[in-house]
Protein backbone atom coordinates (compact mmCIF):
# COMPACT_ATOMS: atom_id res chain seq x y z
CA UNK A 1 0.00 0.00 0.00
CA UNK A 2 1.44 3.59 -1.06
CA UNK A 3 1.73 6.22 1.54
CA UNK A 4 0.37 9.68 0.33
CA UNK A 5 3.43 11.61 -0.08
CA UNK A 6 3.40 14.73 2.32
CA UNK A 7 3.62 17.86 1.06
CA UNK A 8 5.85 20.84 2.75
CA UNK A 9 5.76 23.39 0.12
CA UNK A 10 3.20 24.12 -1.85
CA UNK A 11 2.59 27.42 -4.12
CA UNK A 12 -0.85 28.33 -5.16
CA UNK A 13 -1.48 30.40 -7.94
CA UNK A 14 1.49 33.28 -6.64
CA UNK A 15 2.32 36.05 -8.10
CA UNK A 16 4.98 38.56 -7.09
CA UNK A 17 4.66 42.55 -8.03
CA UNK A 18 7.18 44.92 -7.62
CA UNK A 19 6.67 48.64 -7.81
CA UNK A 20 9.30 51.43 -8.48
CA UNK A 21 9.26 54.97 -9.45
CA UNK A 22 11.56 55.87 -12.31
CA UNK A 23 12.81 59.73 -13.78
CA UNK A 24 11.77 60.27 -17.41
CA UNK A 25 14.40 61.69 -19.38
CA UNK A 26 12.13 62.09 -22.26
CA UNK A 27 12.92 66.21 -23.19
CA UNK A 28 8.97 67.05 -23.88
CA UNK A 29 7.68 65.21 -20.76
CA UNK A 30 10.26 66.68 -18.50
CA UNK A 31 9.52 70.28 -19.52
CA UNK A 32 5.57 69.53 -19.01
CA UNK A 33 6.63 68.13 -15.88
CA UNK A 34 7.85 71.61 -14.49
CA UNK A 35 4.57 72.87 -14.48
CA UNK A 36 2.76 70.12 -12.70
CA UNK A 37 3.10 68.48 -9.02
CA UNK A 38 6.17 66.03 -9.38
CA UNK A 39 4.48 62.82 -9.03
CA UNK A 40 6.93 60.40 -9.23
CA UNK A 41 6.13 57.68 -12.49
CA UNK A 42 5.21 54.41 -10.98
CA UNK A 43 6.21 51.68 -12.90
CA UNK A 44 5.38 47.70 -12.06
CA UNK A 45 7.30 44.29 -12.59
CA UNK A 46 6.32 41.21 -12.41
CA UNK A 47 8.74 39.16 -10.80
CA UNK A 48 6.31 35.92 -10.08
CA UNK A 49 3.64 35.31 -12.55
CA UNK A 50 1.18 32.98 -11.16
CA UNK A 51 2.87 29.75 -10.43
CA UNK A 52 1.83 27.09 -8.78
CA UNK A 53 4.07 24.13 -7.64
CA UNK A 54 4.26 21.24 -4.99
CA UNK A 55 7.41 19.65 -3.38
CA UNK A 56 7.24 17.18 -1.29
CA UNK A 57 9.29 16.19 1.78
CA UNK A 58 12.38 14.21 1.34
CA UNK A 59 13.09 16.08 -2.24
CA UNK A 60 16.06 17.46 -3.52
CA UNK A 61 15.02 20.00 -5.75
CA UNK A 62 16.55 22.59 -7.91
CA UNK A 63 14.94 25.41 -9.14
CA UNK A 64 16.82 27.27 -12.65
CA UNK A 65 16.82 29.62 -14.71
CA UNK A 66 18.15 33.04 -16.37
CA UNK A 67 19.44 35.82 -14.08
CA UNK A 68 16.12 37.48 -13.35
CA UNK A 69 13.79 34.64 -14.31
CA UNK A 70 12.21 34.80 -10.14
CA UNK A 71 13.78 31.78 -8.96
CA UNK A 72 15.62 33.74 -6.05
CA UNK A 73 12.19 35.66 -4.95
CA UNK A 74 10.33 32.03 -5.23
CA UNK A 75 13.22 31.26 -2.88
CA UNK A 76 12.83 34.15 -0.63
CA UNK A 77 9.21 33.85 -0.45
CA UNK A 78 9.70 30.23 1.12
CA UNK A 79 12.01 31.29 3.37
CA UNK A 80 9.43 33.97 4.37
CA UNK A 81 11.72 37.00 3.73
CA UNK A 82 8.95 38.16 1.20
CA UNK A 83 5.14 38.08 0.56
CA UNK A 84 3.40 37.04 -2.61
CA UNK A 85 1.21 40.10 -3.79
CA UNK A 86 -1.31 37.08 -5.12
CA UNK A 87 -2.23 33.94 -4.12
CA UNK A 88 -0.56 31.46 -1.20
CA UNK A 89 1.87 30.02 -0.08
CA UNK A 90 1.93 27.07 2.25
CA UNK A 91 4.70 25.69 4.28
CA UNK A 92 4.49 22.50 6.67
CA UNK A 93 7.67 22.24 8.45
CA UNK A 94 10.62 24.26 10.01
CA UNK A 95 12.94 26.27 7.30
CA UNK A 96 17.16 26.43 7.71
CA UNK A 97 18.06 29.02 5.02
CA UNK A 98 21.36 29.89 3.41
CA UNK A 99 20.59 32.84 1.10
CA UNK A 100 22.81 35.84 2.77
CA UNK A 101 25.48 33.99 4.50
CA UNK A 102 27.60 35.87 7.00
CA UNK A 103 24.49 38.49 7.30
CA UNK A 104 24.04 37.67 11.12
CA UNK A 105 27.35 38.21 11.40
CA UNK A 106 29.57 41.03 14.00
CA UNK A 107 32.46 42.61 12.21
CA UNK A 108 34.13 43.11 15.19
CA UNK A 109 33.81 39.27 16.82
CA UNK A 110 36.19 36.85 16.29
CA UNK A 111 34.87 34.00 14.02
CA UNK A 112 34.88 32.14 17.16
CA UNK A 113 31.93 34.58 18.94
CA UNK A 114 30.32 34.67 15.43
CA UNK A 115 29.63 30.60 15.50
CA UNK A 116 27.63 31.64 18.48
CA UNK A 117 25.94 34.30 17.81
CA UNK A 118 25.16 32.86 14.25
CA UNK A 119 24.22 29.53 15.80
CA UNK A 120 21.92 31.19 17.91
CA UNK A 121 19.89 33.15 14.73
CA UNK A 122 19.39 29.67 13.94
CA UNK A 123 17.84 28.37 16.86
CA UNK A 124 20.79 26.06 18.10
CA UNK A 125 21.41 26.16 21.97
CA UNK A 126 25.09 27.58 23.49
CA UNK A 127 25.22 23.54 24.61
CA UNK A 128 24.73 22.32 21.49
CA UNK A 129 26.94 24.78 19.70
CA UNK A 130 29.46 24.26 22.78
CA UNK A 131 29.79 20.19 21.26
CA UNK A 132 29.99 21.07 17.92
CA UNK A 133 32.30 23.95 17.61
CA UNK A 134 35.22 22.85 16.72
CA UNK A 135 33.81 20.96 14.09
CA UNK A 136 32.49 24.01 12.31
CA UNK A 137 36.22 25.02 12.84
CA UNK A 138 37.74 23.04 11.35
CA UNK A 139 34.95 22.04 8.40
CA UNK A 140 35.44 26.08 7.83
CA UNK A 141 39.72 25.53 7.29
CA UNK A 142 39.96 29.02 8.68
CA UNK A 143 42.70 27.73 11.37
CA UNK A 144 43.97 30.41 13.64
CA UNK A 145 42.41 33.34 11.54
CA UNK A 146 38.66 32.05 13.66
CA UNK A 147 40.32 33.78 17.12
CA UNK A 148 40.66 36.96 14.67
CA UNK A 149 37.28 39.75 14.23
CA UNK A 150 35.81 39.18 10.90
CA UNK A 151 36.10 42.33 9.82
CA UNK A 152 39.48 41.26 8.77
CA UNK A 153 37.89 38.02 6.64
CA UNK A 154 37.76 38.43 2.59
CA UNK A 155 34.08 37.38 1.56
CA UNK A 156 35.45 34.10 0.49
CA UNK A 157 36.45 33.55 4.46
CA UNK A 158 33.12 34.70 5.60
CA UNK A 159 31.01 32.31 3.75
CA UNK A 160 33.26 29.40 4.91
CA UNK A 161 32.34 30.07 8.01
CA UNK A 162 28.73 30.53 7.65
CA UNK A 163 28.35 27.83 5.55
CA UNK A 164 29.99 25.83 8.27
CA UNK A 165 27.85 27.36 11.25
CA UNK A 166 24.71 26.44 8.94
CA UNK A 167 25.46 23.07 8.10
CA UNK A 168 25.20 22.43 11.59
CA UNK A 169 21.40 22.87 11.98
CA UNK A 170 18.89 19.84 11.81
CA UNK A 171 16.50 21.47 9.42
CA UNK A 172 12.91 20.04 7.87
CA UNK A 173 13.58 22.65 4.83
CA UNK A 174 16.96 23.99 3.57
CA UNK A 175 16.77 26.15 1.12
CA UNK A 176 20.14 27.16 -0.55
CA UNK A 177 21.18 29.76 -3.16
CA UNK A 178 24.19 29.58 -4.77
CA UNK A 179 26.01 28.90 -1.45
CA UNK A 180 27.62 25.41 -2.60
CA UNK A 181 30.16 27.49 -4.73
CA UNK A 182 31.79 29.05 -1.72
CA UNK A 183 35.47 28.92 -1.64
CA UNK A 184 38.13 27.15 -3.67
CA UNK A 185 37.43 23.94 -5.62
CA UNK A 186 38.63 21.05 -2.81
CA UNK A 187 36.41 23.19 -0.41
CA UNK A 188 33.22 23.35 -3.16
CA UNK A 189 33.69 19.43 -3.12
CA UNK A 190 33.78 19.78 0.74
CA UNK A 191 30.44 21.17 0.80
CA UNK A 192 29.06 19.31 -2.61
CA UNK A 193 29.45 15.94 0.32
CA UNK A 194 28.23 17.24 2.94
CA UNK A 195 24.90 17.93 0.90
CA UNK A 196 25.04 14.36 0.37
CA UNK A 197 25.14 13.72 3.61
CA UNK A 198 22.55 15.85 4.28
CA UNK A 199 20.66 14.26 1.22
CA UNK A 200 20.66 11.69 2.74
CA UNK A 201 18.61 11.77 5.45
CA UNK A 202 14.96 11.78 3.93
CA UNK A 203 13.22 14.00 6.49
CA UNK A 204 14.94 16.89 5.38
CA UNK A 205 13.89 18.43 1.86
CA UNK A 206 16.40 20.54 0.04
CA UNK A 207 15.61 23.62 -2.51
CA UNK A 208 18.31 24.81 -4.20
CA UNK A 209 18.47 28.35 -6.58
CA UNK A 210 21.60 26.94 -8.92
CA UNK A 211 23.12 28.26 -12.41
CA UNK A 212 24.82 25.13 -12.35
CA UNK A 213 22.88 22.33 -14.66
CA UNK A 214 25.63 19.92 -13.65
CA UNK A 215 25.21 20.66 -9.89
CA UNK A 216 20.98 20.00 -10.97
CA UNK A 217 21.46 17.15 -12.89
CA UNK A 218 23.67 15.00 -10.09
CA UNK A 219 22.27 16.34 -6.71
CA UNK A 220 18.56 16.89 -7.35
CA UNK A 221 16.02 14.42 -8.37
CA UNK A 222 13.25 17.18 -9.23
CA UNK A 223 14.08 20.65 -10.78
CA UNK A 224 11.53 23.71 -11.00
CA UNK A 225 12.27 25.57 -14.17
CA UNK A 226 10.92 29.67 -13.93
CA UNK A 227 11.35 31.92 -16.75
CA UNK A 228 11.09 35.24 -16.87
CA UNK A 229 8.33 35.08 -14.13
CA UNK A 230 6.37 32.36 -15.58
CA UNK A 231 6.51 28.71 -14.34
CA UNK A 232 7.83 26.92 -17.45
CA UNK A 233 8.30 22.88 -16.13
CA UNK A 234 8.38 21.15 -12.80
CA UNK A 235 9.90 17.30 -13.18
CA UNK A 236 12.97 15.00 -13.13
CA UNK A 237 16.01 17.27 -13.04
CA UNK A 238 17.18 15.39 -16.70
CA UNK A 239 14.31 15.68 -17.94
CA UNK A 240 13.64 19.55 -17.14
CA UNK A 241 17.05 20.37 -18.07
CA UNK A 242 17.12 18.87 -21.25
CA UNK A 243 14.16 21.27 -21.90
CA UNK A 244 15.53 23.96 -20.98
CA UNK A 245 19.00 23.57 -22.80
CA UNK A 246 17.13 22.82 -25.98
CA UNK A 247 15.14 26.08 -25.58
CA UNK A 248 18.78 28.15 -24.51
CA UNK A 249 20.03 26.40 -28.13
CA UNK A 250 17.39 28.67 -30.02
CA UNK A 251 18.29 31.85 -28.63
């Protein structure tokens, strides 16, 4: 007897608006302007044009597409750092998300006092943190640079260690954008196995914003293809990424 597979994300008919107002540097329309009440020009973009999607939990799943095809606001929107102007979205379970890493971060702590206080954003207790630190330590390769403030860290350094702090938590949901390319190659493999790892375990469902087709195609068994707003194929990563390199070979 199948089990009905349980949903934990689920977007119903969403759509995603943005508004901005924008100078016209059209000559007639700016010297009519000087005689009426500067109203700023409103203009409107659709990011998300109602999409509606369903992932299940245990998935791996990327979501592609062209720079400014939505896929990071679909990604923010589950992660609840943004509302959809239409429609709903539903999640069932808790979220871990690595879009910003080093955001919760103090430049003037020491990497050390950062695992801490970024543990904590995360919802992991000072005892649990206390067990586990120097394992983010040394998963991060930072050596003695983690007693320095990271202030002093290049970007690169930063998302080491953030990458390492978050890796830590026992999520339901991870979402992840682009984070798996932190760092030099060996340490991109580093964190390429630990998503394995974390893969592995079939309570926890995995989104993923990617440009990478190979990073699709090998870690995630369903991809979610957006374009330009509009939801253009949700299925086996081969199969949607065929697809989508077939329509990229027209352009």
């Amino acid at each position: 007897m199948n089990q009905e597979k349980e949903i934990v994300v689920q977007f119903k008919n969403v759509s995603k608006i943005y508004h901005s107002a924008i100078k016209s540097f059209n000559l007639r329309e700016v010297f009519a302007r000087l005689y009426q009440p500067k109203q700023p020009i409103i203009t409107k973009y659709k990011s998300l044009d109602n999409i509606s999607f369903e992932i299940f939990k245990g998935e791996t799943v990327a979501i592609i597409g062209k720079n400014g095809s939505g896929k990071s606001t679909a990604l923010k929107m589950i992660a609840g750092l943004s509302a959809p102007t239409e429609g709903e979205i539903i999640i069932n379970g808790k979220i871990t998300s690595m879009l910003e890493l080093g955001s919760g971060f103090h430049p003037d702590f020491t990497g050390r006092e950062n695992i801490f206080l970024n543990g904590s954003l995360f919802g992991m207790s000072n005892y649990y943190l206390n067990s586990k630190v120097e394992e983010i330590i040394a998963f991060s390769e930072l050596g003695d640079k983690i007693e320095e403030p990271v202030r002093t860290y290049s970007s690169g350094m930063m998302s080491r260690l953030a990458f390492s702090v978050a890796i830590q938590t026992q999520p339901e949901i991870l979402i992840i954008d682009e984070v798996l390319a932190v760092g030099d190659i060996a340490f991109q493999e580093k964190c390429l196995n630990k998503f394995e790892e974390i893969k592995a375990n079939k309570n926890t469902t995995i989104i993923m914003v990617t440009h990478s087709l190979e990073q699709a195609t090998e870690h995630c068994s369903k991809t979610i293809w957006i374009q330009t707003g509009k939801l253009m194929g949700v299925g086996s990563s081969p199969e949607i990424i065929e697809e989508y390199k077939n329509l990229m070979a027209q352009k």
